[in-house]
C-alpha atoms as a PDB file:
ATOM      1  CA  UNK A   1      -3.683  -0.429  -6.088  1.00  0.00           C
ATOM      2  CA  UNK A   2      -3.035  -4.094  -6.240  1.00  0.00           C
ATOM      3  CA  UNK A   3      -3.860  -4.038 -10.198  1.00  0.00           C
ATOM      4  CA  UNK A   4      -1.553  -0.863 -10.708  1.00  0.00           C
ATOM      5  CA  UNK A   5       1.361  -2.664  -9.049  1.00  0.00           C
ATOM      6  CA  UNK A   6       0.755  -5.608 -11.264  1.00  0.00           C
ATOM      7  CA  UNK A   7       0.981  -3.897 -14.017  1.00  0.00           C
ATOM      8  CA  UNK A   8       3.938  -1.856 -13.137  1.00  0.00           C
ATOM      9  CA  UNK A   9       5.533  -4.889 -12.394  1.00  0.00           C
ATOM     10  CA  UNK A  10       4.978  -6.419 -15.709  1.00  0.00           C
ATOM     11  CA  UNK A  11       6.491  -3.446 -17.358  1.00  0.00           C
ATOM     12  CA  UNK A  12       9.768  -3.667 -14.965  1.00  0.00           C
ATOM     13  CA  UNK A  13      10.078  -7.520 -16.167  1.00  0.00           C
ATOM     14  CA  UNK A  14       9.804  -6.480 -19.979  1.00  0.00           C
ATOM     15  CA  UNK A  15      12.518  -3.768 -19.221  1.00  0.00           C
ATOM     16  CA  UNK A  16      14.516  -6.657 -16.552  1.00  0.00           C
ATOM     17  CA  UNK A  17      14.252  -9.074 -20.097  1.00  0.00           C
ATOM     18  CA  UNK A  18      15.499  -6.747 -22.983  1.00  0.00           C
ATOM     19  CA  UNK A  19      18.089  -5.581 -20.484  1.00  0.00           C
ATOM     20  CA  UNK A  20      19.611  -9.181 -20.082  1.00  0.00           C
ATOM     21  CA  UNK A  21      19.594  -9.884 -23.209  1.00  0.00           C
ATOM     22  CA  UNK A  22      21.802  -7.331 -24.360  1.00  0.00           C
ATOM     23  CA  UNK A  23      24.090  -7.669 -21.637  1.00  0.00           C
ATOM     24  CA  UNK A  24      24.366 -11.219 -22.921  1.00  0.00           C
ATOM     25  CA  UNK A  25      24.838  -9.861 -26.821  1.00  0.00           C
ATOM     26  CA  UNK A  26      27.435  -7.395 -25.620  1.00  0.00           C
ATOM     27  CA  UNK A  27      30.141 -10.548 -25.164  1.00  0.00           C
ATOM     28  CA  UNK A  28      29.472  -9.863 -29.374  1.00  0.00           C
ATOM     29  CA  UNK A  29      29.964  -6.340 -29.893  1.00  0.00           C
ATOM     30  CA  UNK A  30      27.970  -3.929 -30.905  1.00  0.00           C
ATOM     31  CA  UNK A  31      26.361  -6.358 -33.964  1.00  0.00           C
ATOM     32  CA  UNK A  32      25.515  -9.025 -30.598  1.00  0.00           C
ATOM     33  CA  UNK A  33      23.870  -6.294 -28.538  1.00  0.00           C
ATOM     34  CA  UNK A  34      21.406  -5.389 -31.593  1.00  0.00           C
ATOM     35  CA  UNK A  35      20.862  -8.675 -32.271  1.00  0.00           C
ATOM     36  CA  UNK A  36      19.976  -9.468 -28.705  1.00  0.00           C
ATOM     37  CA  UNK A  37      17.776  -6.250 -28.350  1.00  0.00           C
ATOM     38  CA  UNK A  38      15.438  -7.471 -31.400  1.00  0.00           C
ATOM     39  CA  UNK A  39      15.623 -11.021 -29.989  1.00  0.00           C
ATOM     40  CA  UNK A  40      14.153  -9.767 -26.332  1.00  0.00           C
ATOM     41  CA  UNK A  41      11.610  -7.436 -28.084  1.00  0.00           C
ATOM     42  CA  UNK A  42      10.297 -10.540 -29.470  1.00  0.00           C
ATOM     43  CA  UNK A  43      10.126 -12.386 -26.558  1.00  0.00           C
ATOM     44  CA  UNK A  44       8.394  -9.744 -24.678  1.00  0.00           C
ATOM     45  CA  UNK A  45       5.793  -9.530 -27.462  1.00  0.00           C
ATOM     46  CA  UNK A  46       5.497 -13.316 -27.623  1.00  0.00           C
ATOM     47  CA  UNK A  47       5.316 -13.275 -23.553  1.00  0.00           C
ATOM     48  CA  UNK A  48       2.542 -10.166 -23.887  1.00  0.00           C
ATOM     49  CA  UNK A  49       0.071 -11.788 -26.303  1.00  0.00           C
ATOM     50  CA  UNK A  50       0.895 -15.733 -26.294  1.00  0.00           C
ATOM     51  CA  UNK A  51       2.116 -16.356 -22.540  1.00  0.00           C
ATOM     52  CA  UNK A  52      -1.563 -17.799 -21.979  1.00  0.00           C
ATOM     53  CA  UNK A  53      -1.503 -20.198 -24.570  1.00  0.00           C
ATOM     54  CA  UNK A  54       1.696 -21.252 -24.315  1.00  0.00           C
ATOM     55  CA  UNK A  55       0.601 -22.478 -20.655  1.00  0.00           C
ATOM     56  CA  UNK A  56      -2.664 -23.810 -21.693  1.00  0.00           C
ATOM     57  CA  UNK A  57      -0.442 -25.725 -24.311  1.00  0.00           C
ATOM     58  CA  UNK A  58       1.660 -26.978 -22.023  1.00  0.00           C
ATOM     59  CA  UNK A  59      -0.540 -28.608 -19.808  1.00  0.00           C
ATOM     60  CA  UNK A  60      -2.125 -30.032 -22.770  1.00  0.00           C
ATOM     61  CA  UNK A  61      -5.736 -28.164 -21.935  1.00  0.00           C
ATOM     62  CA  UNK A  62      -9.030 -28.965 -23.908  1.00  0.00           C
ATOM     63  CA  UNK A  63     -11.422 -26.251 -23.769  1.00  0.00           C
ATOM     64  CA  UNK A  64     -14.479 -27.483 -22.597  1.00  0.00           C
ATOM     65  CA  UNK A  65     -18.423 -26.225 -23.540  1.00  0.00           C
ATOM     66  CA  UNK A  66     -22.198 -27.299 -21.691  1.00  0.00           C
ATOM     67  CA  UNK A  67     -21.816 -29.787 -24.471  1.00  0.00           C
ATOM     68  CA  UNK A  68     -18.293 -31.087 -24.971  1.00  0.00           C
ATOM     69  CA  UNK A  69     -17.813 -34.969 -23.949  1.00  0.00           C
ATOM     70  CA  UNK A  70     -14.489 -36.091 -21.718  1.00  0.00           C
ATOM     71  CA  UNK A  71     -15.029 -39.365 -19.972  1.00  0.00           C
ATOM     72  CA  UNK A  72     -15.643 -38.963 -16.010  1.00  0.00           C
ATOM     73  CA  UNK A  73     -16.177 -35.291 -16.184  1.00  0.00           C
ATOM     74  CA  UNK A  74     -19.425 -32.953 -15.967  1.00  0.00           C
ATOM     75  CA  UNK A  75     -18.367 -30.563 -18.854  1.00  0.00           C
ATOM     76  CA  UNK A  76     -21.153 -28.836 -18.342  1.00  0.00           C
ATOM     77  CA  UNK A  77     -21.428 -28.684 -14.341  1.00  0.00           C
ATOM     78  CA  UNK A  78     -17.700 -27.539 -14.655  1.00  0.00           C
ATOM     79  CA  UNK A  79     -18.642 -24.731 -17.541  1.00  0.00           C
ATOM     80  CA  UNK A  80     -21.645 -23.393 -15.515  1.00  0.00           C
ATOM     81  CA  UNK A  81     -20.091 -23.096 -12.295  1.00  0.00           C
ATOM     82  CA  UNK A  82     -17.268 -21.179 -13.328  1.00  0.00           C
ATOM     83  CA  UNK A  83     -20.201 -18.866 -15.732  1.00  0.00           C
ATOM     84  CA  UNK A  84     -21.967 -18.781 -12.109  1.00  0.00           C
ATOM     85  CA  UNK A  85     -18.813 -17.212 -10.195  1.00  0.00           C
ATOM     86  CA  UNK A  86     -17.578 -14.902 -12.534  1.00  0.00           C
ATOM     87  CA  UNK A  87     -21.142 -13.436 -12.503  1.00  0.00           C
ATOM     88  CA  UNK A  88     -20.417 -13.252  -8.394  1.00  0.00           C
ATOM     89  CA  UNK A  89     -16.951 -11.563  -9.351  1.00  0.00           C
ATOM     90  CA  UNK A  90     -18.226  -9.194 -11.973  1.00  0.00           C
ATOM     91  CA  UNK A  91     -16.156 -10.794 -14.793  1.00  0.00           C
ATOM     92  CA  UNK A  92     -16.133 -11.447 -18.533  1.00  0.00           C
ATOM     93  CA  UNK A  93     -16.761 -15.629 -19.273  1.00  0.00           C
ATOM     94  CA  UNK A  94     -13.063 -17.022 -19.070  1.00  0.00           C
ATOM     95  CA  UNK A  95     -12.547 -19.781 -21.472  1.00  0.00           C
ATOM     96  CA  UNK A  96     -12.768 -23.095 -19.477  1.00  0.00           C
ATOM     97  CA  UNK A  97     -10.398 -26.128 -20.135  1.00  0.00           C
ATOM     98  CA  UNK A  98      -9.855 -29.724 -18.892  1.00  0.00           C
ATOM     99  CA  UNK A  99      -5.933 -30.727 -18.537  1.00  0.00           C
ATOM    100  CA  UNK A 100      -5.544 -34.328 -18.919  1.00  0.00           C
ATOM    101  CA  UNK A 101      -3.209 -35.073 -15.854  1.00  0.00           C
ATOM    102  CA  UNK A 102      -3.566 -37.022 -12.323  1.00  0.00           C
ATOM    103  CA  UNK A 103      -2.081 -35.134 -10.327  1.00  0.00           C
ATOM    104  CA  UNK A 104      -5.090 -32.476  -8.753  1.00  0.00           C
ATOM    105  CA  UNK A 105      -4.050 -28.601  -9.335  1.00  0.00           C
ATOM    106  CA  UNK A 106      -5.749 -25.507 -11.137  1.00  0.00           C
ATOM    107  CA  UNK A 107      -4.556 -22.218 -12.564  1.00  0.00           C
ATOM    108  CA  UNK A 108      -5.857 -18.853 -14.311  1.00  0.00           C
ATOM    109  CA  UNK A 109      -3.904 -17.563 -17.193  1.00  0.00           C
ATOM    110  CA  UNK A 110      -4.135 -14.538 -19.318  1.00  0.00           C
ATOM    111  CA  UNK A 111      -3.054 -10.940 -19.828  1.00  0.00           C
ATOM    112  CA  UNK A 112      -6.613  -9.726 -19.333  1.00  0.00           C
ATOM    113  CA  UNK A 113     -10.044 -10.346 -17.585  1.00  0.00           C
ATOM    114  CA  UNK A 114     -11.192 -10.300 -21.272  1.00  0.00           C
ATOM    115  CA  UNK A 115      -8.608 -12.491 -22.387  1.00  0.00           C
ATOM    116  CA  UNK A 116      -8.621 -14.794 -19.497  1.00  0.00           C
ATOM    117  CA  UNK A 117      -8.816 -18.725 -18.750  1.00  0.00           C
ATOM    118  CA  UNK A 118      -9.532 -21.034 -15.552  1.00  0.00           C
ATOM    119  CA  UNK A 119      -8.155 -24.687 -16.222  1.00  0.00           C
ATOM    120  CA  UNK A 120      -8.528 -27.562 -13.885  1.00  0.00           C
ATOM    121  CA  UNK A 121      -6.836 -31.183 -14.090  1.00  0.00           C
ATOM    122  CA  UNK A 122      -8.889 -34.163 -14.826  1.00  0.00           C
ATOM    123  CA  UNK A 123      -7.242 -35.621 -11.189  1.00  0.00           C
ATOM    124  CA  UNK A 124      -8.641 -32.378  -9.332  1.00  0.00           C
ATOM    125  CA  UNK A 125     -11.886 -33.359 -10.593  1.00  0.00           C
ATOM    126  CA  UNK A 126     -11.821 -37.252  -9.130  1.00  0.00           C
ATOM    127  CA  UNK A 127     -11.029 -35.682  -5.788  1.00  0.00           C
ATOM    128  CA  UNK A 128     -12.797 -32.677  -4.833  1.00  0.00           C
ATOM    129  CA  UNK A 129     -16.483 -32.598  -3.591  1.00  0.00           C
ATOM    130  CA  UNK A 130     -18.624 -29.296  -5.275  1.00  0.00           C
ATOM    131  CA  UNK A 131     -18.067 -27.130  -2.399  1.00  0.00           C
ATOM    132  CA  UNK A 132     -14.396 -27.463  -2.327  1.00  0.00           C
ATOM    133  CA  UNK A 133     -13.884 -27.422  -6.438  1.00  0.00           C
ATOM    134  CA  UNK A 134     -16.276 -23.864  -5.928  1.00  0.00           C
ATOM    135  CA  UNK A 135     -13.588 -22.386  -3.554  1.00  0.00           C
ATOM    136  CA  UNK A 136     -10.963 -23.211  -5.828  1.00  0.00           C
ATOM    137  CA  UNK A 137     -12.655 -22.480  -9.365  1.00  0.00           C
ATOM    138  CA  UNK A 138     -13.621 -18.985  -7.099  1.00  0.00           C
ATOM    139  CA  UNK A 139     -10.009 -18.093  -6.309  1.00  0.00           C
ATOM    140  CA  UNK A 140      -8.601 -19.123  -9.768  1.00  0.00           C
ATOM    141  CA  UNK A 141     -11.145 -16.084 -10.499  1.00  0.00           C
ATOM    142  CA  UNK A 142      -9.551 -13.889  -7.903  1.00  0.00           C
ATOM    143  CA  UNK A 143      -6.364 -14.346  -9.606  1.00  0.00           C
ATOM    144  CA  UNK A 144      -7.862 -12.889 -12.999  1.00  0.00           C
ATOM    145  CA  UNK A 145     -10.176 -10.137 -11.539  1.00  0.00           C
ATOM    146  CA  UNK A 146      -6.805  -8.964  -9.609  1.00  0.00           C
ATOM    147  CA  UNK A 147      -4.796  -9.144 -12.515  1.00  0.00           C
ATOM    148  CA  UNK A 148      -2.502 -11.669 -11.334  1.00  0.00           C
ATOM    149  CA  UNK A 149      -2.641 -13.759 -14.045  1.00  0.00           C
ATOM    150  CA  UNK A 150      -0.463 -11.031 -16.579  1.00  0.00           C
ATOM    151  CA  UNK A 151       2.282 -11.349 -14.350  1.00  0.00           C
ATOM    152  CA  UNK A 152       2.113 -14.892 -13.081  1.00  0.00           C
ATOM    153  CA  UNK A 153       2.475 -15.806 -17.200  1.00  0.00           C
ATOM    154  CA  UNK A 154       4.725 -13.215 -17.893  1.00  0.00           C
ATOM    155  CA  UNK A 155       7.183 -14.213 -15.466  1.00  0.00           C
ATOM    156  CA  UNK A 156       6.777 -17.839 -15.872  1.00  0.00           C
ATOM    157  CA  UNK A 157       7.542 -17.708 -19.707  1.00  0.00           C
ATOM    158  CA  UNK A 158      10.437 -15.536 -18.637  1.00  0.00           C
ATOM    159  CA  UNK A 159      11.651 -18.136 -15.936  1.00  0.00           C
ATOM    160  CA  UNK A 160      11.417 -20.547 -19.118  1.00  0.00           C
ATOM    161  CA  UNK A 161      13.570 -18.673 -21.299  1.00  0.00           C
ATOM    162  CA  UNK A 162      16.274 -17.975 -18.363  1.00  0.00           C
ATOM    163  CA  UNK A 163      16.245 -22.105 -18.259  1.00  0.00           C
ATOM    164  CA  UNK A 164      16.335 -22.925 -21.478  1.00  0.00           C
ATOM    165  CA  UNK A 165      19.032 -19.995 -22.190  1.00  0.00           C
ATOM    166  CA  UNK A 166      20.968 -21.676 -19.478  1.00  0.00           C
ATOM    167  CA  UNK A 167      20.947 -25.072 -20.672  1.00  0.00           C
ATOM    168  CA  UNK A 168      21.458 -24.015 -24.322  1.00  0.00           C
ATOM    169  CA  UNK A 169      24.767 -22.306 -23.682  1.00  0.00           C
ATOM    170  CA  UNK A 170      26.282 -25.073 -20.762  1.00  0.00           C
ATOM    171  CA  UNK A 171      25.370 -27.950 -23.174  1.00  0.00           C
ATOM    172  CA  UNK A 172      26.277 -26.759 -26.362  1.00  0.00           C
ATOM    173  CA  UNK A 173      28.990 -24.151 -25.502  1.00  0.00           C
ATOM    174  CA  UNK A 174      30.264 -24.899 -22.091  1.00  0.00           C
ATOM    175  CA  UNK A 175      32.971 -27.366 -23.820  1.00  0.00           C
ATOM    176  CA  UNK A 176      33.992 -25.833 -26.873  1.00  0.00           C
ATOM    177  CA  UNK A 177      36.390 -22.845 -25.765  1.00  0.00           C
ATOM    178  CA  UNK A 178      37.083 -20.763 -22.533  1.00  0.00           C
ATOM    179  CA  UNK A 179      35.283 -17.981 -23.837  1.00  0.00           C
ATOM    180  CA  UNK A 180      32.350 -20.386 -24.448  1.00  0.00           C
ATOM    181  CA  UNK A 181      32.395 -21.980 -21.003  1.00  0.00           C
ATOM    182  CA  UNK A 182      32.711 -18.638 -19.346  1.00  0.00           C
ATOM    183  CA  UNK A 183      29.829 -17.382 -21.230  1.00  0.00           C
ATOM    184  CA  UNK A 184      27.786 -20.488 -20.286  1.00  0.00           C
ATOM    185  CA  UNK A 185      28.457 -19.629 -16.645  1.00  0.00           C
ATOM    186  CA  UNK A 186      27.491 -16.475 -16.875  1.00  0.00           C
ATOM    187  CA  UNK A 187      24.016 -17.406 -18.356  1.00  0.00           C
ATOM    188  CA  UNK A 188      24.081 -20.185 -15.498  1.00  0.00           C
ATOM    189  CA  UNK A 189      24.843 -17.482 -13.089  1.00  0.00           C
ATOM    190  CA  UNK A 190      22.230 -15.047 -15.002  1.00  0.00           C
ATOM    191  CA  UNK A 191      19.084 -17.662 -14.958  1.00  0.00           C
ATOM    192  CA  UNK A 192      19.192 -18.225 -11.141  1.00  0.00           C
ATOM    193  CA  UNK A 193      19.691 -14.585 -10.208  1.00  0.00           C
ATOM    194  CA  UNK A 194      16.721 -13.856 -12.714  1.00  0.00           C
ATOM    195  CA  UNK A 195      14.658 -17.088 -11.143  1.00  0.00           C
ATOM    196  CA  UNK A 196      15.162 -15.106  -7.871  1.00  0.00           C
ATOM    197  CA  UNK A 197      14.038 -12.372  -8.780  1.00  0.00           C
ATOM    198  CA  UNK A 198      11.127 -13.726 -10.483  1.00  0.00           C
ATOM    199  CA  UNK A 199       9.945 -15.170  -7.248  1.00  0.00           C
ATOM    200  CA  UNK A 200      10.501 -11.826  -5.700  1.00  0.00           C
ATOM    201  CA  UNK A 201       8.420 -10.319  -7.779  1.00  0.00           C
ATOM    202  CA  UNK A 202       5.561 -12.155  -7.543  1.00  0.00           C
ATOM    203  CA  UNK A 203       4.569 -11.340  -4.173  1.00  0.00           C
ATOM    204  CA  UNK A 204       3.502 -14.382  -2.026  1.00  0.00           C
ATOM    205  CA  UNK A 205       0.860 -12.410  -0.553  1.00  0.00           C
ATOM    206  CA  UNK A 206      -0.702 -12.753  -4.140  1.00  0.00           C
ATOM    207  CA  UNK A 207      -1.898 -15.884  -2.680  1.00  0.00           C
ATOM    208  CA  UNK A 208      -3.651 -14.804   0.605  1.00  0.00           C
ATOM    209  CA  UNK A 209      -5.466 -11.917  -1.539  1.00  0.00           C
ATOM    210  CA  UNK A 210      -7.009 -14.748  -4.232  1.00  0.00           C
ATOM    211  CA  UNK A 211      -7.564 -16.965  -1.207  1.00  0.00           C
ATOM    212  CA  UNK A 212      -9.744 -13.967   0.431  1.00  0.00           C
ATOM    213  CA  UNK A 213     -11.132 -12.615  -2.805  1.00  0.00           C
ATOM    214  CA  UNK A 214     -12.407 -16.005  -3.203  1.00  0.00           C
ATOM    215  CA  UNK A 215     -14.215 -16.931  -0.440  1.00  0.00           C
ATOM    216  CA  UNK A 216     -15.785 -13.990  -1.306  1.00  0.00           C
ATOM    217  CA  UNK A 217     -16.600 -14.890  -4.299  1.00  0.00           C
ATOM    218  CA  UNK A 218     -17.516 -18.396  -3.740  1.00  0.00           C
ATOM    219  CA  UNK A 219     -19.827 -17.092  -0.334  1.00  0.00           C
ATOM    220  CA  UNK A 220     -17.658 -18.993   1.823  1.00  0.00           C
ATOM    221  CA  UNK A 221     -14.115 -20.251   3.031  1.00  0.00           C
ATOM    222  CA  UNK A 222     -14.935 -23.571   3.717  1.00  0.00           C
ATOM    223  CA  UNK A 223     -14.775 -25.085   0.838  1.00  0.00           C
ATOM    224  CA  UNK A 224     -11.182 -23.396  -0.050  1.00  0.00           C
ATOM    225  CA  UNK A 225      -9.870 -24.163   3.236  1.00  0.00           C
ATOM    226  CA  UNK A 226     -10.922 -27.889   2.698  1.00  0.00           C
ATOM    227  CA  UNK A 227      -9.797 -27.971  -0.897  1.00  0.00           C
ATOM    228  CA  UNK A 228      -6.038 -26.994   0.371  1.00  0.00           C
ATOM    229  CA  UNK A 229      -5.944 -29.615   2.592  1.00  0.00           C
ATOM    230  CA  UNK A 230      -7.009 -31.498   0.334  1.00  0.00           C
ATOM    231  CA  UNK A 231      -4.887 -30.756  -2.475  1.00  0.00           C
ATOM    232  CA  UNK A 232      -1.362 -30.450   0.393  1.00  0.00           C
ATOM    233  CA  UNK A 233      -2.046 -34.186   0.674  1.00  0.00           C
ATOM    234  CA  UNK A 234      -1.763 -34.958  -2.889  1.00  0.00           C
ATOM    235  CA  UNK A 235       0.421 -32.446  -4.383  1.00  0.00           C
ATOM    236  CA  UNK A 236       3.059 -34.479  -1.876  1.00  0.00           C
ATOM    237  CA  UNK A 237       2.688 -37.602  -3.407  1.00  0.00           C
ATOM    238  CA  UNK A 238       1.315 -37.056  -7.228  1.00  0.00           C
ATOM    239  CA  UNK A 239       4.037 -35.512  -9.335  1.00  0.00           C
ATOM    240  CA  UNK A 240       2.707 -33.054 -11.934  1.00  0.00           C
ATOM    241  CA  UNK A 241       4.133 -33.700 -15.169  1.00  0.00           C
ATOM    242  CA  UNK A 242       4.718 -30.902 -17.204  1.00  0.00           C
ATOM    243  CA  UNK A 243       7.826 -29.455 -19.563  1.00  0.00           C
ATOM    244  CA  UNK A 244       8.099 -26.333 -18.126  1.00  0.00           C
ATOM    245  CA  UNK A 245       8.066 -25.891 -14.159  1.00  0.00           C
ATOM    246  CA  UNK A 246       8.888 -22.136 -14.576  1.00  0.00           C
ATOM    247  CA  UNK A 247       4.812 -22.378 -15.160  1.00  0.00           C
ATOM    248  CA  UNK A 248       4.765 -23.634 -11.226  1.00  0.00           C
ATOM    249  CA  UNK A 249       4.148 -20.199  -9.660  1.00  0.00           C
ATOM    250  CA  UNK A 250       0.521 -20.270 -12.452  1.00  0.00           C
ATOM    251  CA  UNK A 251      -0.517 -23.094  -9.376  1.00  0.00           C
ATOM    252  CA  UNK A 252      -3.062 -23.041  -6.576  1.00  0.00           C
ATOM    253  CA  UNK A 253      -0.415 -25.152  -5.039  1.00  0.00           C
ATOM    254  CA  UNK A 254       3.379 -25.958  -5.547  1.00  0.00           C
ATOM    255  CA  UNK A 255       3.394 -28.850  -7.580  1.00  0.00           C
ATOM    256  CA  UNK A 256       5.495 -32.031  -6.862  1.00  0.00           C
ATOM    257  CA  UNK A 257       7.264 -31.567 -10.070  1.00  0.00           C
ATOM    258  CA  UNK A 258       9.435 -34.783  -9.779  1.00  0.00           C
ATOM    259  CA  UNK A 259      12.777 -33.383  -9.370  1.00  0.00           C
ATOM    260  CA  UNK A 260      14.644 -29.981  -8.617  1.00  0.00           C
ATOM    261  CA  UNK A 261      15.569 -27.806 -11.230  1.00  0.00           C
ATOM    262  CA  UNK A 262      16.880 -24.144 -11.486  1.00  0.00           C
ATOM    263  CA  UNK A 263      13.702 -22.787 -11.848  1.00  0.00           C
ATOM    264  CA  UNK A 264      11.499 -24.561  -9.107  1.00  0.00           C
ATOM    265  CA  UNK A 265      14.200 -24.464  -6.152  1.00  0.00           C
ATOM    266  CA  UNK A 266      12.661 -21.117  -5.579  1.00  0.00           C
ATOM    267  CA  UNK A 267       9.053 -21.943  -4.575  1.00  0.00           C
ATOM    268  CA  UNK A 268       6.528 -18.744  -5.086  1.00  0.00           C
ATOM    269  CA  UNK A 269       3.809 -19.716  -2.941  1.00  0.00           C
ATOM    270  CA  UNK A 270       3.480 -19.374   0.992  1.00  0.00           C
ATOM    271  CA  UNK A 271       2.772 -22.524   3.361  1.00  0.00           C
ATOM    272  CA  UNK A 272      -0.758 -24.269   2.357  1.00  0.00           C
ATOM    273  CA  UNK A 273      -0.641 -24.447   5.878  1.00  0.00           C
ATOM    274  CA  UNK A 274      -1.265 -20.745   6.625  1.00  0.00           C
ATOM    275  CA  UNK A 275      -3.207 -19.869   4.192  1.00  0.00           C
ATOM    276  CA  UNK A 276      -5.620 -22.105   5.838  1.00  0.00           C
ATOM    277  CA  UNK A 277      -5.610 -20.608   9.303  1.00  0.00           C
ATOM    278  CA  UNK A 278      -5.763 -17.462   7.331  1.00  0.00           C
ATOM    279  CA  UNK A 279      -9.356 -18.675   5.958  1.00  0.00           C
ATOM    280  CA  UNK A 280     -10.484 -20.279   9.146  1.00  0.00           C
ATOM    281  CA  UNK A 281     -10.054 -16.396  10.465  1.00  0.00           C
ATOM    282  CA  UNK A 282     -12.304 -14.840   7.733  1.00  0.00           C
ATOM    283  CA  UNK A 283     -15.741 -14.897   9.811  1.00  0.00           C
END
């Protein structure tokens, strides 16, 4: 049920994207409306097969092997740990990859278990003991086997587009003529409705499922439930630097992005707070 309304989902933000875009293109007639029809079948296809990459890119992620070398981190601990727990989860081997950033977070991405990755951040590995970097490797895995991931990267390259759309018209067309600054408006108007509705559509309860799913997966909450406290303290106080904070819903955490911005005023995942007393309930 959960993987059927998912996917249903996905298919309601393709329609949700093509259907923006030409009410965008119609300001041009019928010659703007084709134009923007083509232009949002291309984004969904780029969204459908590239959505993972272009958030692995972002981050800046090195895939990692048993054998690859980054300084301070156990490649090969890291690599054989997550093999271990998607044997526990019944999954394909997810590609594995290394971000180079400080502050401590993790994400899943992909459009499939088959074409699925787990990526940590070099900081999440300074600060987490085994057990806790289990529960959270464990519920990154969650996220894929419950197909949370097509969604999560579907939306968040939407949320990009909405932003960037936004910006584009207000800074290059907001000052030229009426028409123009109405029109940039619009899209203003347009991003943060479609933000919204982004964030409505991926469920918060997402969250509480991969946090269950995982302590399943990892054999216990504890190490979860101590990760998140973990990772509340420093998420507060180590901004996450990244170009695109549409990505922040991808997150095991909200990320301290290091200002507000259209997209991330509308936070997509429930207190860290509760989800804990939620895994201090699973006996």
């Amino acid at each position: 049920m959960h993987t059927f309304a998912n996917n249903a989902k996905t298919a309601i933000l393709m329609g949700a994207m093509i259907g923006l875009f030409i009410l965008v293109g119609s300001n041009w007639g019928a010659t703007g409306m084709i134009a923007a029809l083509l232009l949002g079948g291309v984004m969904n296809v780029v969204s459908w097969f590239f959505s993972d990459k272009i958030a692995i890119k972002a981050m800046r992620g090195r895939e990692v092997t048993p054998d690859t070398s980054i300084p301070g981190v156990d490649t090969n601990w890291l690599y054989q740990t997550v093999d271990r727990l998607r044997q526990n989860a019944g999954l394909p081997m997810p590609r594995v990859y290394v971000c180079p950033h400080d502050a401590p977070n993790a994400f899943a991405t992909g459009r499939s278990p088959s074409k699925s990755a787990v990526a940590v951040t070099q900081g999440l590995l300074a600060v987490m003991d085994q057990q806790q970097l289990e529960g959270i490797i464990a519920h990154e895995l969650a996220h894929i086997k419950n197909r949370d991931t097509s969604i999560s990267c579907f939306a968040a390259t939407i949320a990009g587009v909405l932003a960037f759309a936004a910006q584009w018209f207000f800074l290059l067309g907001g000052g030229r003529r009426e028409g123009n600054a109405i029109m940039s408006i619009l899209v203003l108007i347009l991003a943060a409705v479609g933000a919204a509705v982004i964030k409505a559509m991926i469920s918060r309860s997402r969250e509480y499922v991969a946090d269950a799913d995982g302590a399943k997966i990892a054999g216990s909450p504890d190490g979860l439930a101590s990760a998140l406290e973990r990772l509340d303290t420093y998420s507060r106080r180590i901004p996450l630097v990244q170009p695109n904070p549409a990505q922040n819903n991808l997150f095991i955490v909200e990320p301290l992005a290091g200002g507000r911005t259209l997209v991330n005023l509308f936070a997509t995942h429930p207190p860290v707070e509760k989800r804990i007393d939620a895994l201090r309930r699973i006996a």
